[in-house]
Structures are given as structure tokens and as C-alpha cells.
Protein backbone atom coordinates (compact mmCIF):
# COMPACT_ATOMS: atom_id res chain seq x y z
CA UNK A 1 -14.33 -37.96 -19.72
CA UNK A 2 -15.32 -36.19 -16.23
CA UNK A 3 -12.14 -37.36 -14.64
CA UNK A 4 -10.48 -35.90 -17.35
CA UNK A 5 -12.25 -32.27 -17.47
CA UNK A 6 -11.73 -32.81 -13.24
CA UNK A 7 -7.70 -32.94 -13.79
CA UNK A 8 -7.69 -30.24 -15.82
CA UNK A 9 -9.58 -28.03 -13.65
CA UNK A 10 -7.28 -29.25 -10.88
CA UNK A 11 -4.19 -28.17 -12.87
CA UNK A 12 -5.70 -25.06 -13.68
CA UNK A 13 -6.62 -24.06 -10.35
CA UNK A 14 -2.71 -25.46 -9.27
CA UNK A 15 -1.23 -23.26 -12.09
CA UNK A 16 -3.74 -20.39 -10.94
CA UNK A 17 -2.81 -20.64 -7.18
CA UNK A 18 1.11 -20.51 -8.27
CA UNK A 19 0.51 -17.34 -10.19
CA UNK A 20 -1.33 -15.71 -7.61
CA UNK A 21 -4.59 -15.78 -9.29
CA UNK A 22 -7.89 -16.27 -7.22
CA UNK A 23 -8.99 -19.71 -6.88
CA UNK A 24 -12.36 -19.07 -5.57
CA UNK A 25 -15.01 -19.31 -8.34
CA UNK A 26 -16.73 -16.09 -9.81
CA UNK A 27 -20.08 -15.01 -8.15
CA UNK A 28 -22.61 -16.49 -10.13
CA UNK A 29 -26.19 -13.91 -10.73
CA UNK A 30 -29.46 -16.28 -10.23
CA UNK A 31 -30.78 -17.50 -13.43
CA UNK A 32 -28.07 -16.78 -15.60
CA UNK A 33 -24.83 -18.38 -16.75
CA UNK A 34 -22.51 -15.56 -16.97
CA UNK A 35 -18.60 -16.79 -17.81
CA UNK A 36 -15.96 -14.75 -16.40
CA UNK A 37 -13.55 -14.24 -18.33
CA UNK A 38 -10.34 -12.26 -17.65
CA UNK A 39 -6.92 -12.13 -19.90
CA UNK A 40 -4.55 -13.81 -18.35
CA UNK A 41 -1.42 -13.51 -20.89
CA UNK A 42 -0.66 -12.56 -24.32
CA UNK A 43 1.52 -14.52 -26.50
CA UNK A 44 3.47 -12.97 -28.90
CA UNK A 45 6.25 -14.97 -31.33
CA UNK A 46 9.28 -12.83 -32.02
CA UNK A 47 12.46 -12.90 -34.21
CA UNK A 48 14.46 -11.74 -31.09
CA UNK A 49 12.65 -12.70 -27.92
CA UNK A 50 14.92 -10.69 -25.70
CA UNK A 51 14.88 -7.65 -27.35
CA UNK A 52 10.63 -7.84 -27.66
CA UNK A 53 10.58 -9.12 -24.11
CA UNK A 54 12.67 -6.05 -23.10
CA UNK A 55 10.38 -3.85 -24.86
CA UNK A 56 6.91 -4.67 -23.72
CA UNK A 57 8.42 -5.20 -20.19
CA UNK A 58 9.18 -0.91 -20.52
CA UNK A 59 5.87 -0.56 -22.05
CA UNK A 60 3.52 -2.37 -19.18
CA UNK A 61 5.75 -2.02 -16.20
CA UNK A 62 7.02 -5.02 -16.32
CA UNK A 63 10.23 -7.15 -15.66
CA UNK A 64 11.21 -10.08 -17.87
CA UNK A 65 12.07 -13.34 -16.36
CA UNK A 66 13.77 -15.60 -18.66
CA UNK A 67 13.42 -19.33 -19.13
CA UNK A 68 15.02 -20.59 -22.08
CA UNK A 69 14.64 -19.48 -24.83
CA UNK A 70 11.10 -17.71 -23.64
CA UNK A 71 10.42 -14.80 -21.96
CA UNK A 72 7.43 -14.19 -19.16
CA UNK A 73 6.37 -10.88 -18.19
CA UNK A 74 4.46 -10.90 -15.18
CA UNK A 75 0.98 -8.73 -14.59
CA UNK A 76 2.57 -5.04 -13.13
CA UNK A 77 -0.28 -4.88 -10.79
CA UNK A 78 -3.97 -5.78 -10.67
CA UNK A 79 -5.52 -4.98 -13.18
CA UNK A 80 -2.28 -5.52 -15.51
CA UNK A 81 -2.06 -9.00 -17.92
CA UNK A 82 0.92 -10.83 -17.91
CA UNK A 83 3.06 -12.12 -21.62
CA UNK A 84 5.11 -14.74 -22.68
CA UNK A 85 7.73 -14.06 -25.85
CA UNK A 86 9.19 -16.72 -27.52
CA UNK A 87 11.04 -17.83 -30.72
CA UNK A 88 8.80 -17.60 -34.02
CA UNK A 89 7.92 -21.50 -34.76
CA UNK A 90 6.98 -20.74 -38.63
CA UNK A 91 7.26 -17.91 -40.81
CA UNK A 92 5.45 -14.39 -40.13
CA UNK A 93 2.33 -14.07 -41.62
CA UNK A 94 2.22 -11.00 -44.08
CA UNK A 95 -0.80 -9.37 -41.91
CA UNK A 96 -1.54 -9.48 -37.86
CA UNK A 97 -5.38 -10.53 -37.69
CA UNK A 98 -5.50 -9.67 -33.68
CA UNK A 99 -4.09 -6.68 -31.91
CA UNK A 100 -3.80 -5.21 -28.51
CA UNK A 101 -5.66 -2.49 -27.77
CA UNK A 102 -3.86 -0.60 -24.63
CA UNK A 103 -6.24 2.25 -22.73
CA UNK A 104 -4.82 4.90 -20.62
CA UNK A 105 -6.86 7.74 -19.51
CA UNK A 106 -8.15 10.38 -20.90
CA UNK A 107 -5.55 12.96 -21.68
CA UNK A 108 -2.58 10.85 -21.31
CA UNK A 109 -2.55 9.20 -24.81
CA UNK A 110 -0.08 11.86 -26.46
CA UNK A 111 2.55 11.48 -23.69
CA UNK A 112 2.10 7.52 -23.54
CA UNK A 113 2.22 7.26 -27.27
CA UNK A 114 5.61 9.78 -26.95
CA UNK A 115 7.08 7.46 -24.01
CA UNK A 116 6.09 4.08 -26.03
CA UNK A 117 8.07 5.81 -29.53
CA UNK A 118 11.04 6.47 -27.12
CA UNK A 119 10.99 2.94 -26.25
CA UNK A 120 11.77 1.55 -30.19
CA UNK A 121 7.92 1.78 -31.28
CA UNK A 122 6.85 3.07 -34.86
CA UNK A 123 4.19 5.54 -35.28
CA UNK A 124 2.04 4.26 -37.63
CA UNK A 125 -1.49 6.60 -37.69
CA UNK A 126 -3.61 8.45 -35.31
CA UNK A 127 -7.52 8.17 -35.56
CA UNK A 128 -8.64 11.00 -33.35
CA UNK A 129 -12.34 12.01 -34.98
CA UNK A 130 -13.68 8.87 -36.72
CA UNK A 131 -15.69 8.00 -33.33
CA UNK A 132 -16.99 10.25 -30.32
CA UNK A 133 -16.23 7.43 -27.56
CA UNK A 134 -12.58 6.68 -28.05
CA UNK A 135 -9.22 8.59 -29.88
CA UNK A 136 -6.55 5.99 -30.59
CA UNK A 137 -2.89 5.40 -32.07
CA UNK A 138 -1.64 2.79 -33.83
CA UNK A 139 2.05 2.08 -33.48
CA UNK A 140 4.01 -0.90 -34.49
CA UNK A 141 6.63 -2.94 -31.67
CA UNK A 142 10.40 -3.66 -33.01
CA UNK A 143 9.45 -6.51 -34.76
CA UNK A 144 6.01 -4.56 -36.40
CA UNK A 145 3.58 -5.98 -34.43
CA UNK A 146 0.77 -3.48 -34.23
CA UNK A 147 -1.20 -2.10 -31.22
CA UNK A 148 -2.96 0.56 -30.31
CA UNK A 149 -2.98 3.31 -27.49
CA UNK A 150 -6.53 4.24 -26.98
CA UNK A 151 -7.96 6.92 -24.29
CA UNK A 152 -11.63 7.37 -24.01
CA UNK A 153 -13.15 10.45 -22.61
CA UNK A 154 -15.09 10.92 -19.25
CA UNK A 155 -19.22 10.23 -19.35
CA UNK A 156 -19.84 13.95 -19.60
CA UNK A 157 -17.09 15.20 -22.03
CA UNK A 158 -17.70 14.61 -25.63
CA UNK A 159 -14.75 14.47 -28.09
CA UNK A 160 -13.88 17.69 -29.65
């Protein structure tokens, strides 16, 4: 069972180091056992890969590389997260029970949200008072998928 866990960490680290992804481990703080955890990728399943693919590679900053039938979108920069598209494998389930949540900052969500429409996404609601921390938009991809473009405002400016 070790040698097993061993090889996997082995490919991991192999698959890491051919991303580009640090292979050193994270900095452990004395007496605690603190994961850290990053996103590496989101998978989505589409109808039309390409045309999804093309989409979210507009929206992030991203360009699509093909392979198959699959699309990867690498990270645009540190900080960014990478995404693989690829065919639906069953049918679409009537509601999405996970979303993205996308932040830009503050004061940038209207023109984001404008740019992100231009690109093929739906408008679906804006929740701008329900919280003081965070004003967001919900919009749905070509395909319905829903995310959200969220801004939250500097320490010492309240929501008004």
C-alpha cells in the first residue's frame, strides 16, 4: 500500500513538474498540519467542446490547445487556474450543484460582466445589497453553465 501511495506521489510530482507547477513541498507551521491546497483545473462537460473551450479561453485569458476531442486551457498567469472541456459522457443534469465564482476588483465588475456578455454569456441576476463584503453577477456560459463575477470592496470602504 506505501509503494502504491509512493507512485502516485511520484506521478503527481512528474505531471506537476511538466505543467510547471512547484515541486517543492508547502512550508509546513510547527505544530500544525495545514494542507495546501490550490485549484489546479476546472472540468467542465460541454455539448460543443470547441465552442465552450473558445469561450472560457476569452473569458480567463486563455488559449485552447486541443487534443482530441478535449480541450485544455492553460493557467493565463500565476495566480490564474487552468480547464479542460470535453464531450458530455451522460445527460445534463437539470440543476448545476457547483459554480465558479470569478473575483475581479473592486470597481471593475460592471465592465467585466459587459466584456463576459459580449463574449456569448447570459445575464442572469445581479445581487448588489444582500451582503456588505461582496456585490456579484450571475451569468450563464453558451451551454448555461452558471458563474458568477464577484468584486469585493477595499478594507476601509463599505458597500453603498
Amino acid at each position: 500500500m506505501a509503494e502504491e501511495g509512493l507512485a502516485s506521489r511520484d506521478i503527481a510530482a512528474a505531471i506537476g513538474e511538466h505543467l510547471g507547477l512547484p515541486t517543492a513541498p508547502p512550508p509546513r507551521v510547527e505544530g500544525m498540519d495545514v494542507p495546501h491546497i490550490t485549484l489546479g483545473a476546472v472540468n467542465l462537460e460541454a455539448e460543443d467542446p470547441a465552442l465552450v473551450a473558445r469561450f472560457w479561453a476569452e473569458v480567463i485569458g486563455s488559449t485552447p490547445a486541443p487534443g482530441g476531442d478535449a480541450y485544455y486551457l492553460p493557467p493565463s498567469g500565476p495566480g490564474g487556474f487552468a480547464m479542460f472541456v470535453q464531450p458530455l459522457t451522460g445527460p445534463r443534469t437539470e440543476r448545476s450543484t457547483i459554480h465558479l465564482d470569478l473575483t475581479v476588483p473592486w470597481g471593475d465588475r460592471d465592465g467585466e460582466v459587459a466584456r463576459i456578455v459580449s463574449l456569448g454569456a447570459t445575464w442572469r441576476w445581479d445581487v448588489l445589497d444582500e451582503v456588505p463584503h461582496v456585490r456579484w453577477t450571475t451569468l450563464a456560459d453558451p451551454e448555461g453553465n452558471l458563474f458568477c463575477v464577484a468584486e469585493h470592496p477595499p478594507a476601509a470602504s463599505p458597500v453603498s
